[in-house]
Protein backbone atom coordinates (compact mmCIF):
# COMPACT_ATOMS: atom_id res chain seq x y z
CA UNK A 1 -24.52 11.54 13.03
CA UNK A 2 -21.52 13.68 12.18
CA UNK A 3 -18.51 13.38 15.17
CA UNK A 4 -16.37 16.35 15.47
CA UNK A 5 -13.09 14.47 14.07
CA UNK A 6 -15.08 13.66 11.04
CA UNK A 7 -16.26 17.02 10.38
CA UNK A 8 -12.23 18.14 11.09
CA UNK A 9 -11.43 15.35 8.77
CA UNK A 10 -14.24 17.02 6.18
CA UNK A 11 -12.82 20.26 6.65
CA UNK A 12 -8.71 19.25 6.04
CA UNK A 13 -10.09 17.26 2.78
CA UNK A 14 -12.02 20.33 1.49
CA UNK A 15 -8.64 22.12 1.21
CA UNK A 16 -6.95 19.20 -0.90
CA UNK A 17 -7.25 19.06 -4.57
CA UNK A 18 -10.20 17.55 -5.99
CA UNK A 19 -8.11 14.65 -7.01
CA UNK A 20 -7.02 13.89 -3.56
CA UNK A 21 -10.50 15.17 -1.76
CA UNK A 22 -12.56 12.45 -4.15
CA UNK A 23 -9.88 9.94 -3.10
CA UNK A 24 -10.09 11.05 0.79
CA UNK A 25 -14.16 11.28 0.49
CA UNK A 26 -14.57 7.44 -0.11
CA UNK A 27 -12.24 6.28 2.48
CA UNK A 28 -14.23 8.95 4.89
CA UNK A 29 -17.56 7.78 3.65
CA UNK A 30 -15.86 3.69 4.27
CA UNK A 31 -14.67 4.62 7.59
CA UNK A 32 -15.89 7.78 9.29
CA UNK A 33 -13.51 9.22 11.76
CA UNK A 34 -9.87 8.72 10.91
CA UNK A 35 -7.17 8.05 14.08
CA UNK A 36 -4.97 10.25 12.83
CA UNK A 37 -5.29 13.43 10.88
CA UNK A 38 -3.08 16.46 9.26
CA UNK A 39 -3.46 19.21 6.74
CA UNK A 40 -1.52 16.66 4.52
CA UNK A 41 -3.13 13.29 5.20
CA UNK A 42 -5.63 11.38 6.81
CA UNK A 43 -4.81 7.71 8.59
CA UNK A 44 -7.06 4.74 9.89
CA UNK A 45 -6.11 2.07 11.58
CA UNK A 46 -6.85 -1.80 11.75
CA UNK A 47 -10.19 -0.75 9.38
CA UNK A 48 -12.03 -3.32 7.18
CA UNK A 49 -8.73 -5.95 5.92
CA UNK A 50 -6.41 -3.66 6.40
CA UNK A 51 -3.43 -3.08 8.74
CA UNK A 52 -3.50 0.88 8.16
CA UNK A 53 -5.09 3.30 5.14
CA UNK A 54 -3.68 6.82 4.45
CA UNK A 55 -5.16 9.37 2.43
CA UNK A 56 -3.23 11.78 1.53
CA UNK A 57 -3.25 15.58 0.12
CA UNK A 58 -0.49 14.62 -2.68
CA UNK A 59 -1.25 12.36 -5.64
CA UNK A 60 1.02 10.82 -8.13
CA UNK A 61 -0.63 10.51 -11.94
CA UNK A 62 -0.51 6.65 -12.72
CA UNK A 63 -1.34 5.47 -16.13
CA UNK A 64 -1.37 1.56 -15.22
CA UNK A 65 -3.56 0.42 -16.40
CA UNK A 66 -5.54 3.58 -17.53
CA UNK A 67 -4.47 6.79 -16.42
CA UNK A 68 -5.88 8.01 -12.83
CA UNK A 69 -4.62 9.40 -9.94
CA UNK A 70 -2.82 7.31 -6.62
CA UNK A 71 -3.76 8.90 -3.30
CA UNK A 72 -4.84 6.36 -1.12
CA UNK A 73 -2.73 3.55 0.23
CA UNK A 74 -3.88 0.47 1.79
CA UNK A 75 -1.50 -1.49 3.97
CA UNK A 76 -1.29 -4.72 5.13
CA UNK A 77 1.40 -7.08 6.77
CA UNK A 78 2.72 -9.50 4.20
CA UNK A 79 6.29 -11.06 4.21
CA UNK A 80 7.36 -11.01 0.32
CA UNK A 81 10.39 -12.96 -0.44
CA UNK A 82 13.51 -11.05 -1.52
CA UNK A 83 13.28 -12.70 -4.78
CA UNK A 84 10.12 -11.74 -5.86
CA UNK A 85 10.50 -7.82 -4.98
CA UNK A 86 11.62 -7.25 -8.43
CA UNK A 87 8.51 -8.90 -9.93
CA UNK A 88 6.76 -6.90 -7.60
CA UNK A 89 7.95 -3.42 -9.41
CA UNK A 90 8.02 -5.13 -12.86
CA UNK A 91 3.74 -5.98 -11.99
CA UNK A 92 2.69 -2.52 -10.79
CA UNK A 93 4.86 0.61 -9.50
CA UNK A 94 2.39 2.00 -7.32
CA UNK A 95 3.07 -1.68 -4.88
CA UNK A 96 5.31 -0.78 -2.58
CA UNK A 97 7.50 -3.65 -0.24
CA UNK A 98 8.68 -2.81 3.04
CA UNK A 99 10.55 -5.87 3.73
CA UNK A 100 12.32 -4.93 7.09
CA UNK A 101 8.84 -3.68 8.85
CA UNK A 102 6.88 -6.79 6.43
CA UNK A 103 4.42 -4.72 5.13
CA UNK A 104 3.45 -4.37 1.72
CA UNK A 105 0.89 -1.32 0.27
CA UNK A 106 -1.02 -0.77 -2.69
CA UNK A 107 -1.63 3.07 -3.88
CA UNK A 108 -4.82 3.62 -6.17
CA UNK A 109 -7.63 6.35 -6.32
CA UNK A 110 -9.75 3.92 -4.17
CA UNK A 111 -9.87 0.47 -2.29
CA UNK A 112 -11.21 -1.61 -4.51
CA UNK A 113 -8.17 -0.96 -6.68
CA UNK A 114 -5.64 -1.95 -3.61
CA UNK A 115 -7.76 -4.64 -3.27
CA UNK A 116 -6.89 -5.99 -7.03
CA UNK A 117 -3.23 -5.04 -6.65
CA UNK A 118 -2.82 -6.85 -3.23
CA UNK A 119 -4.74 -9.90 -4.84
CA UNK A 120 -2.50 -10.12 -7.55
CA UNK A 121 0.69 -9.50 -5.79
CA UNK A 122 -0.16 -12.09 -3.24
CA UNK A 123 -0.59 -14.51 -7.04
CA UNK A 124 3.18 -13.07 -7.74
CA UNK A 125 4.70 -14.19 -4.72
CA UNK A 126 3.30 -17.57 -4.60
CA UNK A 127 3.39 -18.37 -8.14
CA UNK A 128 0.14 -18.57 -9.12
CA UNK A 129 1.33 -15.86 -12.09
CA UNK A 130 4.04 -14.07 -13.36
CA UNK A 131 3.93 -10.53 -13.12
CA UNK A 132 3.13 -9.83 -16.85
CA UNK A 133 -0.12 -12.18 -16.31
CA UNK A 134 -0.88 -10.30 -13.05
CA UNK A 135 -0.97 -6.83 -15.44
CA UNK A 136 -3.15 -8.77 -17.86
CA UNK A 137 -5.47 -9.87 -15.05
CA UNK A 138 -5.71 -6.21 -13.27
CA UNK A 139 -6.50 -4.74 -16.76
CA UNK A 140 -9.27 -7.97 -17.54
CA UNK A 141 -10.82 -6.93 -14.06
CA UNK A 142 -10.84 -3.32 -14.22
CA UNK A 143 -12.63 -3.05 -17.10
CA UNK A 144 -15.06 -6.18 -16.20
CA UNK A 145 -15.83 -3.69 -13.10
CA UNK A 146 -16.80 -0.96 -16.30
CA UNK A 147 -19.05 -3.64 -17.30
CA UNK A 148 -20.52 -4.59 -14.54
CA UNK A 149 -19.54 -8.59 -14.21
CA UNK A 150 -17.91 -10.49 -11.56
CA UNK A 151 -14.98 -8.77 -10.08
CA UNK A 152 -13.58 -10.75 -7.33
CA UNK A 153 -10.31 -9.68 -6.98
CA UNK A 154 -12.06 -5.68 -6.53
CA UNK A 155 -14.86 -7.10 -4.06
CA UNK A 156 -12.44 -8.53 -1.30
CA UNK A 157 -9.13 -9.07 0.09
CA UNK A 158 -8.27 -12.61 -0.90
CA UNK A 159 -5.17 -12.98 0.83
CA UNK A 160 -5.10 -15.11 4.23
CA UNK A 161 -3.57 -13.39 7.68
CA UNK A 162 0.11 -13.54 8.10
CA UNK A 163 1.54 -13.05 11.51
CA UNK A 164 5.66 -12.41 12.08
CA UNK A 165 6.23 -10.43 8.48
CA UNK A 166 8.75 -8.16 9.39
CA UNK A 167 12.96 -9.30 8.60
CA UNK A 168 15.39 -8.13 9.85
CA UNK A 169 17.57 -9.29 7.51
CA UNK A 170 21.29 -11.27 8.29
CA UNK A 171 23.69 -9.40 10.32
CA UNK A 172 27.10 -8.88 8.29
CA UNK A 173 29.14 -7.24 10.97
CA UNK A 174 30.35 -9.09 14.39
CA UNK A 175 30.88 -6.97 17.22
CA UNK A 176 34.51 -7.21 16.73
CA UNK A 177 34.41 -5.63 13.25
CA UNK A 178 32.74 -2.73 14.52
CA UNK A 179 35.26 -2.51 17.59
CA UNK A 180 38.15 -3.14 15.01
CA UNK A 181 36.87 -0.35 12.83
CA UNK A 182 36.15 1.96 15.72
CA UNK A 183 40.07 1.39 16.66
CA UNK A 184 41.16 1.96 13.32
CA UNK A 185 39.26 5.26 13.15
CA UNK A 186 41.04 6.54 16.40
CA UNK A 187 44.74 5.75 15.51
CA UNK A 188 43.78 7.53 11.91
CA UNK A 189 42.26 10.31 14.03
């Protein structure tokens, strides 16, 4: 049975590009009724392993490791060392890090595909490979999914629960530099 939010949901998608609406259709057809919805994206929350998923109305043309389109993101909370962000970029551009809130997301044209990503960056940042042999791997699985053998890193989210992701970072600036400064600016003032 169709709920009114999923047929809203089915009506804001059939607006979108097909690019986008293909993208939006499977995590509608995964999910049903999103928690949040716009003319410009769809969001669930706390659905299957993941912390949020956003479809959205814009996609970005990624040719890693074959040309497709990126419209859905899956999100979970992950705390990635500082050091490794750059490996991070270096393994796949459509991983994003956002180190203060500890979250890290995957963008692809479907789950599956975050699902690889996520695998492999959670392989990065505890050295299980380098980034080049995480590229290597997500192009050995993507097309053993084209061929129909074992795809684990596709089938689920390998990565266990982390709890307390987000920093904050290291505070440069007492209290007394910012009073200093704030003096400083009203005698120059």
């Amino acid at each position: 049975m169709t709920t009114q939010a999923e047929k809203q949901a089915a009506q804001i998608i059939a607006e979108w590009p097909d690019e986008s609406r293909e993208a939006g259709q499977l995590v509608l057809d995964a999910y049903g009724e999103p928690q949040e919805a716009t003319q410009e994206q769809l969001v669930w929350h706390r659905v299957g392993p993941w912390k949020r998923v956003v479809a959205t109305k814009a996609f970005h043309q990624h040719d890693f490791p074959t040309p497709h389109i990126d419209a859905v993101e899956s999100v979970i909370d992950y705390r990635v060392p500082p050091g490794k962000v750059s490996a991070l970029a270096i393994f796949d551009g459509s991983v994003v890090v956002e180190r203060t809130v500890g979250e890290v997301s995957a963008r692809c044209h479907d789950e599956e595909a975050n699902q690889l990503a996520l695998n492999l960056v959670h392989d990065i940042v505890t050295g299980a490979k380098t980034a080049e042999q995480a590229r290597e791997y997500y192009a050995k699985e993507f097309l053993d999914h084209r061929r129909g053998k074992p795809t684990p890193y596709m089938d689920e989210l390998r990565i266990p629960a982390q709890t307390d992701t987000a920093d904050p970072d290291v505070r440069l600036l007492s209290d007394e530099d910012l009073e200093d400064a704030q003096r400083e600016g009203r005698q120059q003032g």
